[in-house]
Protein backbone atom coordinates (compact mmCIF):
# COMPACT_ATOMS: atom_id res chain seq x y z
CA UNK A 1 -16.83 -2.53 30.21
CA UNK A 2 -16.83 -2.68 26.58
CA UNK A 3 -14.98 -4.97 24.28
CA UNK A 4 -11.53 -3.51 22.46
CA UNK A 5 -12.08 -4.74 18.88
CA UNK A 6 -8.78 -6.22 17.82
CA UNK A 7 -6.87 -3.83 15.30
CA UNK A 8 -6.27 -5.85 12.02
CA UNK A 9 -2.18 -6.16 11.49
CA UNK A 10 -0.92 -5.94 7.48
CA UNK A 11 3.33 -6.34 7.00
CA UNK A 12 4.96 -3.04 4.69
CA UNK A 13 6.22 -5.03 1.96
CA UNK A 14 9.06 -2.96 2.11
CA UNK A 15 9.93 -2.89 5.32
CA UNK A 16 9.08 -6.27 6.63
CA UNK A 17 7.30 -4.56 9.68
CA UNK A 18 3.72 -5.29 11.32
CA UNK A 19 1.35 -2.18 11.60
CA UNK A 20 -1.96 -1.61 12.29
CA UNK A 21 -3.80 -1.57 8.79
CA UNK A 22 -4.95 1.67 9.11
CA UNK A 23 -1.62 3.29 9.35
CA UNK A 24 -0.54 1.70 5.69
CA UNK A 25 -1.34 2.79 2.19
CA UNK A 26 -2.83 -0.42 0.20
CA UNK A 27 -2.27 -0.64 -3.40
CA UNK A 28 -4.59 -3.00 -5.33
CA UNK A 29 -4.79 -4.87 -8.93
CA UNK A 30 -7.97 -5.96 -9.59
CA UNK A 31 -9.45 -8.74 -12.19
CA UNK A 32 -8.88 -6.16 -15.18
CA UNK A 33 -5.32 -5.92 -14.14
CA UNK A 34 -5.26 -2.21 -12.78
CA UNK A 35 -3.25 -1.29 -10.25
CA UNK A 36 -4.51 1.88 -8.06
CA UNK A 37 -4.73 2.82 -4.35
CA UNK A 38 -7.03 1.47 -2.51
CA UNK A 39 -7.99 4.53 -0.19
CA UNK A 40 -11.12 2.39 1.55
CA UNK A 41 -9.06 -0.56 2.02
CA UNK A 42 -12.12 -2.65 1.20
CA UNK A 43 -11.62 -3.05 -2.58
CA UNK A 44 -11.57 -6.71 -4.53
CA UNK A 45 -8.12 -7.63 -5.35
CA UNK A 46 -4.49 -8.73 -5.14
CA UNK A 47 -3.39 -5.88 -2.42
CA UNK A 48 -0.10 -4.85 -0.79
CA UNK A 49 0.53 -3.01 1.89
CA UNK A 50 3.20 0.30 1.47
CA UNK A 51 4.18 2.46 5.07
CA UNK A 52 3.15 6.01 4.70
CA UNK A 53 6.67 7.08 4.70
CA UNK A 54 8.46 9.26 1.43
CA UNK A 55 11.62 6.85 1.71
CA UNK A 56 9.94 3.78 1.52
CA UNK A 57 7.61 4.41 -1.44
CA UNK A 58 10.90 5.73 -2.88
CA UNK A 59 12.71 2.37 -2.34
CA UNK A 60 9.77 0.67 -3.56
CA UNK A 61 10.10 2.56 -7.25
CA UNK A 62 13.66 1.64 -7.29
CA UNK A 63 13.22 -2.05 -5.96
CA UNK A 64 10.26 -2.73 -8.52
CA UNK A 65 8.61 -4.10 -5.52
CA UNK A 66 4.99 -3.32 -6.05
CA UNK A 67 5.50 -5.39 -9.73
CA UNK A 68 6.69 -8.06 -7.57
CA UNK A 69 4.00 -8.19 -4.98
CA UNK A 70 1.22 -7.31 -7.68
CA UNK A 71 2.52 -9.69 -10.52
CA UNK A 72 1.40 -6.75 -12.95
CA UNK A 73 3.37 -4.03 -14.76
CA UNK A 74 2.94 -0.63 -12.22
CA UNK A 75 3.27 2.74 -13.78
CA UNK A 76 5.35 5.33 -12.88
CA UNK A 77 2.67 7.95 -11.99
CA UNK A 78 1.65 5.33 -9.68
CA UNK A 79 4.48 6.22 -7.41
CA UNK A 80 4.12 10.36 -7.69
CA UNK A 81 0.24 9.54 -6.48
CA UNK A 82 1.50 7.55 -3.44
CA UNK A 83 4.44 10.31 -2.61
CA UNK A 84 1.46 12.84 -2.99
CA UNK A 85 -0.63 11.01 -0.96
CA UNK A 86 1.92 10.40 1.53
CA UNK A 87 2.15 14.69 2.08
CA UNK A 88 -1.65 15.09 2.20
CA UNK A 89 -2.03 13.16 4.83
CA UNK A 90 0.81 14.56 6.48
């Protein structure tokens, strides 16, 4: 029988919930100070961790949490990328 690699858990900083990492949308800031998603998951950088789910990015924008989380200054159109993101992979 073969080994079951352990699934890496990341927390929705939104939500406060555990999920497996692949199942959550990570949002970096690297050195330069850019904030962007991080679709391999793999990038170098602060991250946090967003649930693929419309209301949650939604309460994020109002909450400011990603500014928070990232300790950098997230644009707007940061948010419409994650909602369309969100329905792609729908």
């Amino acid at each position: 029988m073969a080994k079951q690699k352990k699934q890496p858990l990341r927390k929705c900083v939104i939500t406060q919930e555990m999920f497996p990492k692949k199942e959550l949308i990570r949002v970096v800031r690297n050195k330069e100070g850019d904030v962007f998603i991080d679709k391999t998951g793999k990038q170098n950088g602060r991250g946090a961790y967003l649930s693929r789910d419309v209301s949650t990015i939604e309460k994020a924008k109002q909450t400011k949490a990603l500014n928070r989380h990232l300790n950098a200054d997230v644009d707007e159109t940061l948010y419409d990328e994650l909602l369309q993101h969100v329905s792609e992979s729908s």
